[in-house]
C-alpha atoms as a PDB file:
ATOM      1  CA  UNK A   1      97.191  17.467  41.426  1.00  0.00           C
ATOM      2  CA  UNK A   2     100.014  19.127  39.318  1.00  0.00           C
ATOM      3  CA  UNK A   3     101.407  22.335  39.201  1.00  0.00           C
ATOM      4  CA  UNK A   4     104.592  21.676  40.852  1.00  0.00           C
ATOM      5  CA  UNK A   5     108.131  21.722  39.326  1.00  0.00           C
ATOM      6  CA  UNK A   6     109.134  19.745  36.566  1.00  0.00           C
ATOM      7  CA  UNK A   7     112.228  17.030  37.053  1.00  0.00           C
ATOM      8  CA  UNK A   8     114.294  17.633  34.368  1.00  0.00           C
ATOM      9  CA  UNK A   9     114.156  20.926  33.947  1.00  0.00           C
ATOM     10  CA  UNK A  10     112.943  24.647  35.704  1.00  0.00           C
ATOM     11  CA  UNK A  11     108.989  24.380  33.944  1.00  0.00           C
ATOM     12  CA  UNK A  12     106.136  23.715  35.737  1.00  0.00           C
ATOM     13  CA  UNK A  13     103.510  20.852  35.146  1.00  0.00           C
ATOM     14  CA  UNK A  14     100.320  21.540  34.199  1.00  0.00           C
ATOM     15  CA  UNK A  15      97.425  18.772  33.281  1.00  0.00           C
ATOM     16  CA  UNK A  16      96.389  19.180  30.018  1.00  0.00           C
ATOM     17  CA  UNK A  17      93.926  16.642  27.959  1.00  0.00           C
ATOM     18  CA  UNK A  18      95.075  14.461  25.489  1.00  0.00           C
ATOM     19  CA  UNK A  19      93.386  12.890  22.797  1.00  0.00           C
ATOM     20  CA  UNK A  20      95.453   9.772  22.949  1.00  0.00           C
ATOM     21  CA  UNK A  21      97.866   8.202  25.033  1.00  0.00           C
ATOM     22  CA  UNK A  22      99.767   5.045  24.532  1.00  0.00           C
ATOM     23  CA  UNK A  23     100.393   2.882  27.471  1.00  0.00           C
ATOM     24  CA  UNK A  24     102.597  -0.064  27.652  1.00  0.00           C
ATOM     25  CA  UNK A  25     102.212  -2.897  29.818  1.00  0.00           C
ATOM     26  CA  UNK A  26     103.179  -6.629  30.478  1.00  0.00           C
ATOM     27  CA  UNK A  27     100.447  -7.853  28.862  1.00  0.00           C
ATOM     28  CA  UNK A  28     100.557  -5.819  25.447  1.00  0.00           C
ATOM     29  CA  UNK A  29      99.429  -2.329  24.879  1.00  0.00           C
ATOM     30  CA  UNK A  30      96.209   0.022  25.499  1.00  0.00           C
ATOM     31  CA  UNK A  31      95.384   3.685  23.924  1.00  0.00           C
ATOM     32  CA  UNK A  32      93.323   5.824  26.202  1.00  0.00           C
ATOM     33  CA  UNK A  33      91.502   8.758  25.172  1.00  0.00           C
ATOM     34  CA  UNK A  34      90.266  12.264  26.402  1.00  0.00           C
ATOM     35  CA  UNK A  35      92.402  11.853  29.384  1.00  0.00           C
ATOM     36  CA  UNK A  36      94.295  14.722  31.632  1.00  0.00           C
ATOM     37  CA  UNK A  37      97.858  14.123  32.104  1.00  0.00           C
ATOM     38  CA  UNK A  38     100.409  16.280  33.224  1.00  0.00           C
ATOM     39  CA  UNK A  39     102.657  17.808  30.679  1.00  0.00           C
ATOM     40  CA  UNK A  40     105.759  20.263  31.564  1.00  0.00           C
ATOM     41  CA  UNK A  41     105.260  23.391  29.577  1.00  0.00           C
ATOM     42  CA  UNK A  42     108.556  23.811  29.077  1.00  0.00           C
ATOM     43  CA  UNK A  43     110.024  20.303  28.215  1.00  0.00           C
ATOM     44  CA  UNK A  44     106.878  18.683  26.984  1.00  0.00           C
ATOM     45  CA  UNK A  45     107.594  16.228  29.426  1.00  0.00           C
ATOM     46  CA  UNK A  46     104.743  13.711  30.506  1.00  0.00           C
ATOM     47  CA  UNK A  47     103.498  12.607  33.556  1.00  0.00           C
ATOM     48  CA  UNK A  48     100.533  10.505  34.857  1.00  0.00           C
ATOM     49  CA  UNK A  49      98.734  10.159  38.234  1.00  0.00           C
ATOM     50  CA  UNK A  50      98.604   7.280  39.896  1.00  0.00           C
ATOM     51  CA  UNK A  51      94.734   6.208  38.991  1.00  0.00           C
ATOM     52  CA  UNK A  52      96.080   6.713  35.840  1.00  0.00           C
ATOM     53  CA  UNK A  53      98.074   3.808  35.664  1.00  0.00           C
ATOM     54  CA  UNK A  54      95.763   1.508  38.053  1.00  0.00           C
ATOM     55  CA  UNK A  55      93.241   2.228  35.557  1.00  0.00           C
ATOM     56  CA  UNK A  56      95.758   0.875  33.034  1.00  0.00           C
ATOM     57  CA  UNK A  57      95.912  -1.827  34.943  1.00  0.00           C
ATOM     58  CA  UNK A  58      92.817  -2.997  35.227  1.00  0.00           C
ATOM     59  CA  UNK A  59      91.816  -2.822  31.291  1.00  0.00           C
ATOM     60  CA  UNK A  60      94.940  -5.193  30.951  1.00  0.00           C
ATOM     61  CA  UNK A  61      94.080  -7.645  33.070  1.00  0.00           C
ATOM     62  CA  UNK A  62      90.162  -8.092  31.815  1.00  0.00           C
ATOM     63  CA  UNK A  63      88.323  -6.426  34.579  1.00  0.00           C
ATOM     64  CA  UNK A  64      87.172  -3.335  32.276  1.00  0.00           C
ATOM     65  CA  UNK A  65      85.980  -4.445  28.738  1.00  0.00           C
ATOM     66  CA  UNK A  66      87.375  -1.693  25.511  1.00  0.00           C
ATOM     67  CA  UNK A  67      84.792   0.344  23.828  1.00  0.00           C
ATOM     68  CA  UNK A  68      86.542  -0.602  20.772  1.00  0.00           C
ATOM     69  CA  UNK A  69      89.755  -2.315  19.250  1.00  0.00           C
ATOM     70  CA  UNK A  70      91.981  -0.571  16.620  1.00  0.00           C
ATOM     71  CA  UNK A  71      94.269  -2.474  14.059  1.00  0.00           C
ATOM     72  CA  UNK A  72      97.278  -1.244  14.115  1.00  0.00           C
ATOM     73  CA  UNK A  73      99.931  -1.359  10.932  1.00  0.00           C
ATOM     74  CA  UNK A  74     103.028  -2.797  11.144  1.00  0.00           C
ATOM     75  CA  UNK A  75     106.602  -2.406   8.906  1.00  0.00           C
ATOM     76  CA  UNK A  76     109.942  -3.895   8.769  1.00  0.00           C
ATOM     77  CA  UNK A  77     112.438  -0.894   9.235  1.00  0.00           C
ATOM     78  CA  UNK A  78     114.734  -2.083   6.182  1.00  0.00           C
END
């Protein structure tokens, strides 16, 4: 699935696991976890497969229930 060249620069893509990754969508926000991604090892740049983002997709939209939802802290910049 990866393992091709990266766009922005000469590395190469490799998956690698992550222990969280932040999606945004239309309808808010969604953290998975424990999921392979491809990351360029020599940009750090990110990409994500396709079933990836369907999957995305479907928690958003209510056809996939969370295991759990995490409070998140927010602060004015100022």
């Amino acid at each position: 699935m990866y393992g091709y060249q990266c766009e922005y620069c000469d590395g190469i893509v490799q998956e690698r696991v992550v222990a969280q990754e932040v999606f945004r969508h239309r309808l808010g926000f969604v953290i998975l976890e424990h999921m392979p991604i491809g990351v360029c090892n020599k940009c750090g740049y990110r990409y994500y497969h396709a079933s990836l983002l369907h999957r995305v997709e479907e928690i958003m939209v209510k056809k996939r229930s969370p295991e759990r939802v995490e409070s998140v802290p927010v602060f004015a910049f100022a």
